[in-house]
C-alpha atoms as a PDB file:
ATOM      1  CA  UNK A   1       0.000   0.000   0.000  1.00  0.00           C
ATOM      2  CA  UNK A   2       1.340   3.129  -1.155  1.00  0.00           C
ATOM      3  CA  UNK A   3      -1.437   5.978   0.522  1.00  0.00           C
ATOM      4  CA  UNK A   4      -3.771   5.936   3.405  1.00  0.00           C
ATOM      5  CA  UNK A   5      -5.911   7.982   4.517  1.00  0.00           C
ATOM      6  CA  UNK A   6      -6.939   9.502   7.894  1.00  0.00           C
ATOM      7  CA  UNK A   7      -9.892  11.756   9.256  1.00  0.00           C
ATOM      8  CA  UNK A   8      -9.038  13.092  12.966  1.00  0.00           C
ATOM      9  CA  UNK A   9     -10.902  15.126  15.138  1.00  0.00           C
ATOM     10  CA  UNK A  10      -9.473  16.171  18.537  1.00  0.00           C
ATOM     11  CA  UNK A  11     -12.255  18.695  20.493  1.00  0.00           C
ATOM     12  CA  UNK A  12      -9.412  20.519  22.495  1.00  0.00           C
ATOM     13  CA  UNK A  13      -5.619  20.553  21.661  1.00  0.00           C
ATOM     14  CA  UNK A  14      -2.598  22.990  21.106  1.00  0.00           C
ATOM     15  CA  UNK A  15       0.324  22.805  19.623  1.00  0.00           C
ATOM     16  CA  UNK A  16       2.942  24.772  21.302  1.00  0.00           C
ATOM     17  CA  UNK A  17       4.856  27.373  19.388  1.00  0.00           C
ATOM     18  CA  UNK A  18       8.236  26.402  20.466  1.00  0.00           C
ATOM     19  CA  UNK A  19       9.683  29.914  21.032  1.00  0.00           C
ATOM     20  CA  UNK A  20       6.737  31.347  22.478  1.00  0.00           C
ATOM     21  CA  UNK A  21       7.553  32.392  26.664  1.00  0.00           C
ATOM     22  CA  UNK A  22       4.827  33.785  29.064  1.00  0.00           C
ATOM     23  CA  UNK A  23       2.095  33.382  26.987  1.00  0.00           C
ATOM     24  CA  UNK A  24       2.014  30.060  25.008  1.00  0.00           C
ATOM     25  CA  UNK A  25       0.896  30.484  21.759  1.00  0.00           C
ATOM     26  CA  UNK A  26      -0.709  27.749  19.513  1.00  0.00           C
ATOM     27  CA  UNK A  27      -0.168  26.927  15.704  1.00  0.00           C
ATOM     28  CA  UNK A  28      -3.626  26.635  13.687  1.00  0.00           C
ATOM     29  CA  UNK A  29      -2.509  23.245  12.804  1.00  0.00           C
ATOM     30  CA  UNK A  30      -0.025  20.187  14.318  1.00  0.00           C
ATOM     31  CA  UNK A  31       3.018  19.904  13.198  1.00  0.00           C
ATOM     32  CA  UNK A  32       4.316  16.999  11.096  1.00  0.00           C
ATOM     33  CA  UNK A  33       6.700  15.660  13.858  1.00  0.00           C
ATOM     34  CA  UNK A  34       3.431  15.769  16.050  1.00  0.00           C
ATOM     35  CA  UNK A  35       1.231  14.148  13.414  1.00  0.00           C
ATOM     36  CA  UNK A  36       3.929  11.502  13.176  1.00  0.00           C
ATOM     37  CA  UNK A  37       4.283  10.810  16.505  1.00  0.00           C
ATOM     38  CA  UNK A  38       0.436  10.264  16.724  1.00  0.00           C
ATOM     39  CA  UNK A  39       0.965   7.852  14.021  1.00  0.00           C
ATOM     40  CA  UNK A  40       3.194   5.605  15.636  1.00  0.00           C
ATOM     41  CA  UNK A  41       0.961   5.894  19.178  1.00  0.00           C
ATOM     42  CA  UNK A  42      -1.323   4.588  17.016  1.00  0.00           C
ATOM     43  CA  UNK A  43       0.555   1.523  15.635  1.00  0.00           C
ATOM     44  CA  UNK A  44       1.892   1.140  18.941  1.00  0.00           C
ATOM     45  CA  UNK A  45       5.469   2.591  17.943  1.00  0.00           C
ATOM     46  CA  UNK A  46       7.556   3.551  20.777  1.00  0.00           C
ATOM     47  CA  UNK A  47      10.974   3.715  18.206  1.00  0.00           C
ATOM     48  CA  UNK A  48      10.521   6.707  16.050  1.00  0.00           C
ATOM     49  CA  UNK A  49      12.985   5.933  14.231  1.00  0.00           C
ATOM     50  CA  UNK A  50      11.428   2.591  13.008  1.00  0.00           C
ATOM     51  CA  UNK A  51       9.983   4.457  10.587  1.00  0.00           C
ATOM     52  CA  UNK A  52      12.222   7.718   9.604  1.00  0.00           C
ATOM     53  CA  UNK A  53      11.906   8.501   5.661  1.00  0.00           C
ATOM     54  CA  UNK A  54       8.117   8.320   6.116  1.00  0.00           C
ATOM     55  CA  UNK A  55       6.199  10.876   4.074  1.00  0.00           C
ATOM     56  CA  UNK A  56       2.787  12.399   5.328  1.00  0.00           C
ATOM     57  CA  UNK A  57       0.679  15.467   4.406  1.00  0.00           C
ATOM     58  CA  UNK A  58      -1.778  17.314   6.464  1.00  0.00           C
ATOM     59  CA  UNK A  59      -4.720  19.393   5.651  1.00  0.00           C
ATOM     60  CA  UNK A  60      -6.954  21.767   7.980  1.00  0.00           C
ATOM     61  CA  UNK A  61     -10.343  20.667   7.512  1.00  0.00           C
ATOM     62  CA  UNK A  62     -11.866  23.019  10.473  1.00  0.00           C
ATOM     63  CA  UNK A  63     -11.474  26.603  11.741  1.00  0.00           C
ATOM     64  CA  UNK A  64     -11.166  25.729  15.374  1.00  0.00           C
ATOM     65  CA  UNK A  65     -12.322  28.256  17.694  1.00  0.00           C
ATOM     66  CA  UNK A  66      -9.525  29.668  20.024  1.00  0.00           C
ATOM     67  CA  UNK A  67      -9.851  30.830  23.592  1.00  0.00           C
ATOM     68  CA  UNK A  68      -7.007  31.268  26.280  1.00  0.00           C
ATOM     69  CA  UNK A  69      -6.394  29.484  29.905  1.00  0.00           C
ATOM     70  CA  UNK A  70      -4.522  29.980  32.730  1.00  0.00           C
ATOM     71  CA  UNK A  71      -2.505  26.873  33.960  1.00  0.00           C
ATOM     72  CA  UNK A  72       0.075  25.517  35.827  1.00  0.00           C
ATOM     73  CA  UNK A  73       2.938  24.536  33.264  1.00  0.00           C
ATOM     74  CA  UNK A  74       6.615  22.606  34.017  1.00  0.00           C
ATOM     75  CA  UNK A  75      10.017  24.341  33.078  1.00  0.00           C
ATOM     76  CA  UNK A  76      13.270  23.881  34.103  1.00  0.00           C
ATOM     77  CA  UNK A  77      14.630  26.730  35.712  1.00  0.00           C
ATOM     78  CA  UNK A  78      16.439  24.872  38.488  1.00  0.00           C
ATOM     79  CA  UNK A  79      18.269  22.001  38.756  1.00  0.00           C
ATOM     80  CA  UNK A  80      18.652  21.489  42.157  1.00  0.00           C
ATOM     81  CA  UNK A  81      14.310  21.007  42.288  1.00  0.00           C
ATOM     82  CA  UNK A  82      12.741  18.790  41.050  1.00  0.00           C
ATOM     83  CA  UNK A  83      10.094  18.450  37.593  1.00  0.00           C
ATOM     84  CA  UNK A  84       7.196  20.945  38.858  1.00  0.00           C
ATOM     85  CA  UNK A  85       8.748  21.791  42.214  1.00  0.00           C
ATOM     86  CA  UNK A  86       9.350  25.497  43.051  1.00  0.00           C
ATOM     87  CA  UNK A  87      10.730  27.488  40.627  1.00  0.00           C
ATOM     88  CA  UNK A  88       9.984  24.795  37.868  1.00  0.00           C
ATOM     89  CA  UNK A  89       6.415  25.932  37.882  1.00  0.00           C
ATOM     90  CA  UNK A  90       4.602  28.463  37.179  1.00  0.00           C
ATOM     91  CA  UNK A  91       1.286  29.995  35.866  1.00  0.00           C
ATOM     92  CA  UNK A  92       1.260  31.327  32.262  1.00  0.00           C
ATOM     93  CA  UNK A  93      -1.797  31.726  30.137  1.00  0.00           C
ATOM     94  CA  UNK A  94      -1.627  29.397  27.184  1.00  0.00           C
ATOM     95  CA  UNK A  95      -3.991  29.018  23.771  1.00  0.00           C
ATOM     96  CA  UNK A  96      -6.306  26.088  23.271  1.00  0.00           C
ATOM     97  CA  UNK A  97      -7.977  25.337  20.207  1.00  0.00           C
ATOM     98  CA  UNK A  98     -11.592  23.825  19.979  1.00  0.00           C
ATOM     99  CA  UNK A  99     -12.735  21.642  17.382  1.00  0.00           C
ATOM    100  CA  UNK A 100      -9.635  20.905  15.431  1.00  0.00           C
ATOM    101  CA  UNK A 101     -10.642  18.087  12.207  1.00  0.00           C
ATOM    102  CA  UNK A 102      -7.886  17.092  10.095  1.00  0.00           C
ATOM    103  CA  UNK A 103      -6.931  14.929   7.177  1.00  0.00           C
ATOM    104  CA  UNK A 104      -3.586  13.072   6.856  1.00  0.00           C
ATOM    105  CA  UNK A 105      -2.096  11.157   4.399  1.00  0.00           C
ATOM    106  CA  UNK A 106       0.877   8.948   5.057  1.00  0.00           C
ATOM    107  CA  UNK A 107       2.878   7.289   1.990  1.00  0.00           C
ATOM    108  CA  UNK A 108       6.127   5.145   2.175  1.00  0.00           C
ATOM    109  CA  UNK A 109       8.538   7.488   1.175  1.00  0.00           C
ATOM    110  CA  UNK A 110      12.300   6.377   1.237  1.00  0.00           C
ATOM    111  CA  UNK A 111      12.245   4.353   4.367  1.00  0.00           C
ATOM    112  CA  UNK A 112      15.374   1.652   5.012  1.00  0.00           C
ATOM    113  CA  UNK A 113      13.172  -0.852   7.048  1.00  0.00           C
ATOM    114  CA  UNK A 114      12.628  -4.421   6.377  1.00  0.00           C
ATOM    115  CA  UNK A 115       9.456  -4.520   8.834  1.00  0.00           C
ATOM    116  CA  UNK A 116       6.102  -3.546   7.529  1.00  0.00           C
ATOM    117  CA  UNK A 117       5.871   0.138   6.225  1.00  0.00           C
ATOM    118  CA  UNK A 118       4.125   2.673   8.487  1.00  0.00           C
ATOM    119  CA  UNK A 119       1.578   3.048   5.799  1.00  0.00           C
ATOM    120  CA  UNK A 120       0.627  -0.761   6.024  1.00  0.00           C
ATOM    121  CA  UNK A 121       0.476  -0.784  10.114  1.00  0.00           C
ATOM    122  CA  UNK A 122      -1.866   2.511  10.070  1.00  0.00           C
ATOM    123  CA  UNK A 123      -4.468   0.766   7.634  1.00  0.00           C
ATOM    124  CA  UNK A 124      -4.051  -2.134   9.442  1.00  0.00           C
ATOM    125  CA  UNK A 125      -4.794  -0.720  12.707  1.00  0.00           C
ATOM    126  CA  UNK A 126      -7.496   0.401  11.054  1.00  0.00           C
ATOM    127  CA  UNK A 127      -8.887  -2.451   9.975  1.00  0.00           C
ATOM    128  CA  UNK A 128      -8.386  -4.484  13.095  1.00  0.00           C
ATOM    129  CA  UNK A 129      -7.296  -2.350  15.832  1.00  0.00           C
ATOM    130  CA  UNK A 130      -8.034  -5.579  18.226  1.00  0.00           C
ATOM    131  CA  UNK A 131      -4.849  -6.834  17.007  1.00  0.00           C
ATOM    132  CA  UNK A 132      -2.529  -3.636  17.756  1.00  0.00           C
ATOM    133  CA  UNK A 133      -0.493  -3.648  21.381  1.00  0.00           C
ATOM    134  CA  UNK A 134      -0.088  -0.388  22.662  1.00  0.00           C
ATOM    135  CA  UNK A 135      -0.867   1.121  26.065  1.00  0.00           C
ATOM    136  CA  UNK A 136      -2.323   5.217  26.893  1.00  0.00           C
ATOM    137  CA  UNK A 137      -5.027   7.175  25.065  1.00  0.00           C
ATOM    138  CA  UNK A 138      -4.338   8.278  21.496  1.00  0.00           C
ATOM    139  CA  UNK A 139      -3.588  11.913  21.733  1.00  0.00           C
ATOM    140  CA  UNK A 140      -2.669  14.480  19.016  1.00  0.00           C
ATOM    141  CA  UNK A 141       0.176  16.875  20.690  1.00  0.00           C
ATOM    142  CA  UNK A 142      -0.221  17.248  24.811  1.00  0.00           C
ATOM    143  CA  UNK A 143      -1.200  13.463  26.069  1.00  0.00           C
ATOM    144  CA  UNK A 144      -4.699  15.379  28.021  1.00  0.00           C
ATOM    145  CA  UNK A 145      -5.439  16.346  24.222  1.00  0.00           C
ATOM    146  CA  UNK A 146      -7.142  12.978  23.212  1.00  0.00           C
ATOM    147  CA  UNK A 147      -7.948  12.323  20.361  1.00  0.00           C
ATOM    148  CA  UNK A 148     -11.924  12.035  19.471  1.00  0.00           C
ATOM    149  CA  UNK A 149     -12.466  10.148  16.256  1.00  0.00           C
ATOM    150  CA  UNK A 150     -10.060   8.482  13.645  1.00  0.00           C
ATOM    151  CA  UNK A 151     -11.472   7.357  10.915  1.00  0.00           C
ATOM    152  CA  UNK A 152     -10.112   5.912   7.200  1.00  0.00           C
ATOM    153  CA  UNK A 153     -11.217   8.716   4.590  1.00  0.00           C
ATOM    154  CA  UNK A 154     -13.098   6.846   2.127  1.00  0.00           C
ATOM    155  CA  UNK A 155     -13.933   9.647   0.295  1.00  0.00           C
ATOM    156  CA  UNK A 156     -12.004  10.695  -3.413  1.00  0.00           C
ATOM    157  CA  UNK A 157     -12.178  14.256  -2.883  1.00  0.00           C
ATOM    158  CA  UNK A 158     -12.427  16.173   0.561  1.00  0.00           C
ATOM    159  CA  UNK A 159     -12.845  20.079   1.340  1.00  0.00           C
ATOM    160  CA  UNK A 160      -9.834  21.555   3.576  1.00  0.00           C
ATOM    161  CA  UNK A 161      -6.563  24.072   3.816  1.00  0.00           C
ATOM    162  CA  UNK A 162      -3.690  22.383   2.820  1.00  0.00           C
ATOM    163  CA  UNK A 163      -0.027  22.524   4.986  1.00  0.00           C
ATOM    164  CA  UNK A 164       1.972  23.453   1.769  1.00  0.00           C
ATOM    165  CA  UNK A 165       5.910  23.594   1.626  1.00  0.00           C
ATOM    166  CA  UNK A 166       6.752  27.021   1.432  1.00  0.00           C
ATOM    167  CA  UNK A 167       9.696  28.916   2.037  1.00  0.00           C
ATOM    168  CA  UNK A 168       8.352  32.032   2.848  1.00  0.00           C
ATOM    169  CA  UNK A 169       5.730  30.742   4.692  1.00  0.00           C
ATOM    170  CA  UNK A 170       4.227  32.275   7.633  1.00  0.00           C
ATOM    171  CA  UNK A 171       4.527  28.569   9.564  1.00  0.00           C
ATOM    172  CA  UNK A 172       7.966  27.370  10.987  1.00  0.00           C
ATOM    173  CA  UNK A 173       7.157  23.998  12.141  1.00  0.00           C
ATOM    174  CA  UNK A 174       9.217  21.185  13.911  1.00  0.00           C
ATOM    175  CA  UNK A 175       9.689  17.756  11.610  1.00  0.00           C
ATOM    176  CA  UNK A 176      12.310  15.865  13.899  1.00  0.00           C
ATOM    177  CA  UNK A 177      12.587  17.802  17.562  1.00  0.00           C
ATOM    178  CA  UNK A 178      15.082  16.603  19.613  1.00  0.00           C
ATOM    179  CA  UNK A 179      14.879  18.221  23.718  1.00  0.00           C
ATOM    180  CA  UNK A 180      18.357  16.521  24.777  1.00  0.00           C
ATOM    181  CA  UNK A 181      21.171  19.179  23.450  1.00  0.00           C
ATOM    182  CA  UNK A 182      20.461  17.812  19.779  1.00  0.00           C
ATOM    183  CA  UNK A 183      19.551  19.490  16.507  1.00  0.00           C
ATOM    184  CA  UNK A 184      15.540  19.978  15.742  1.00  0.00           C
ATOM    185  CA  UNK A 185      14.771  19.754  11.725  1.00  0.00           C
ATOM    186  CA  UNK A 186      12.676  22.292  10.870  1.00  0.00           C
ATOM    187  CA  UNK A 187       9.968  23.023   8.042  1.00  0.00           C
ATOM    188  CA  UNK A 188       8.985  26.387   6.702  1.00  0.00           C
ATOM    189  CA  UNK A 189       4.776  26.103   5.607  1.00  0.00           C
ATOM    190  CA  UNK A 190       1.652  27.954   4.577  1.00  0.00           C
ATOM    191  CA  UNK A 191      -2.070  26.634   4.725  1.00  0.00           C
ATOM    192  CA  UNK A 192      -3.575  27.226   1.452  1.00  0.00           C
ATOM    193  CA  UNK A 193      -7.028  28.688   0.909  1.00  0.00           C
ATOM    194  CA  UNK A 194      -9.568  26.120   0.985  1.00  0.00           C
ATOM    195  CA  UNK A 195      -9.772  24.040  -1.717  1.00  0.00           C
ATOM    196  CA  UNK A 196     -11.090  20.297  -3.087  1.00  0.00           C
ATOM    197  CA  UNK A 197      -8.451  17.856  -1.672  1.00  0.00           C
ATOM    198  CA  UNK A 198      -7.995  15.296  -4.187  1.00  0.00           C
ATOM    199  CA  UNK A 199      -5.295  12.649  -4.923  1.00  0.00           C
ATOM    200  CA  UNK A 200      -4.512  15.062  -7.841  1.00  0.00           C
ATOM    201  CA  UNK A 201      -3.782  17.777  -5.734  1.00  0.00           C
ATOM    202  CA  UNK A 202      -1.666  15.658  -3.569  1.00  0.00           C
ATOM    203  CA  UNK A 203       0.757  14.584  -6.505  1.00  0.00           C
ATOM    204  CA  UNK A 204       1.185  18.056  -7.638  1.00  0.00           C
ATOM    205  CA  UNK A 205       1.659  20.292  -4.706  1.00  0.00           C
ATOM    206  CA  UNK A 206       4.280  20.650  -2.259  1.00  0.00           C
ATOM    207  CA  UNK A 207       2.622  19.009   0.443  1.00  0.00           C
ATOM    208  CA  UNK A 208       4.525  15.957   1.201  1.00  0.00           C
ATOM    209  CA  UNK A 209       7.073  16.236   4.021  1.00  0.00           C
ATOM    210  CA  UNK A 210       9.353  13.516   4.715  1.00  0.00           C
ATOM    211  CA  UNK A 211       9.957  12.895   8.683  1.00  0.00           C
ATOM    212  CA  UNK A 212      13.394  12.269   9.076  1.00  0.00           C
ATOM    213  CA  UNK A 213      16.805  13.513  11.702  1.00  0.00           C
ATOM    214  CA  UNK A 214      18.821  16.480  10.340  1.00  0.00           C
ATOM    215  CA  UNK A 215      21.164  15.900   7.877  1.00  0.00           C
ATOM    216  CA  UNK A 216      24.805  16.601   8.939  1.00  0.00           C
ATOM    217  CA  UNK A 217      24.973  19.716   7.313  1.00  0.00           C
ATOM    218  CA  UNK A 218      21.915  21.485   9.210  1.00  0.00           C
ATOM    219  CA  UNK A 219      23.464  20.364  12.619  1.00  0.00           C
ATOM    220  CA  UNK A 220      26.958  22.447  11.481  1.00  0.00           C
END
């Protein structure tokens, strides 16, 4: 199997602008290293890179409804406390999106494997998700952000905004983070206008991003 399909619908998420401080801004849409990483959830994954050279696309099929909240959130500001203790937490107001419905699309791509291709285990945990061993709820960014329906889109043609390749775009979004003193790969996007989502559309445009590490020169 070359393409599969996916309809998601998560009714509260946010996906964390990585730079943002204080106030904890949210992207309209996840980021491919967070679509990815719901992927393999979903398959029951837990090496991500079992699957690096994986391709996927993502389109915006919603306009979710913002609002803001204030929480209690983790950083580490010292060393000598521990995760959430004193000074490693704080308040800050952060953005929460309502009603977020997505389509992705995950293909082969150029993946150096000799298991079954992520594309094969997603329909197949599709098709019997009895037979998938995994443990936690299926979340799309933040685990509290579960994940309300998944569904295979059976439909040829589909209404939505497009996450386009673009290197001017407005979106700078992570592809392979790494939190432990590596390199994150980054992605420069733009969601397109809304338009009829076809397999046409998704062999001609820029939409296809490959999930893998950065290559040595982007780590100089």
């Amino acid at each position: 199997m070359k393409t599969f399909g996916l309809y998601i619908s998560v009714p509260v998420a946010s996906f964390r602008v990585p730079r943002a401080r204080e106030y904890f801004e949210s992207f309209p849409c996840p980021p491919p290293s967070t679509v990815y990483g719901m992927l393999l959830s979903l398959v029951g994954e837990v090496d991500r890179r079992q699957h690096e050279g994986t391709e996927i696309a993502i389109a915006l099929l919603s306009g979710p409804e913002y609002s803001v909240v204030l929480r209690t959130l983790w950083r580490v500001k010292d060393r000598k406390e521990g995760p959430g203790l004193g000074n490693n937490r704080r308040p800050d107001f952060q953005e929460l999106l309502t009603d977020t419905q997505i389509a992705v699309w995950v293909r082969n791509g150029e993946t150096k494997s000799d298991r079954p291709s992520l594309t094969s285990r997603v329909a197949d945990a599709m098709l019997q998700p009895y037979a998938v061993k995994r443990f936690g709820g299926l979340s799309l960014g933040e685990s509290t952000h579960l994940v309300n329906d998944i569904k295979t889109l059976n439909s040829d043609s589909i209404s939505g905004r497009l996450l386009q390749r673009q290197n001017d775009g407005d979106l700078s979004l992570p592809i392979w983070p790494d939190h432990v003193g590596g390199a994150t790969r980054w992605g420069q996007y733009a969601l397109t206008n809304e338009i009829e989502i076809n397999q046409t559309a998704l062999d001609k445009m820029p939409v296809w991003t490959v999930i893998k590490r950065p290559s040595q020169s982007e780590t100089n």
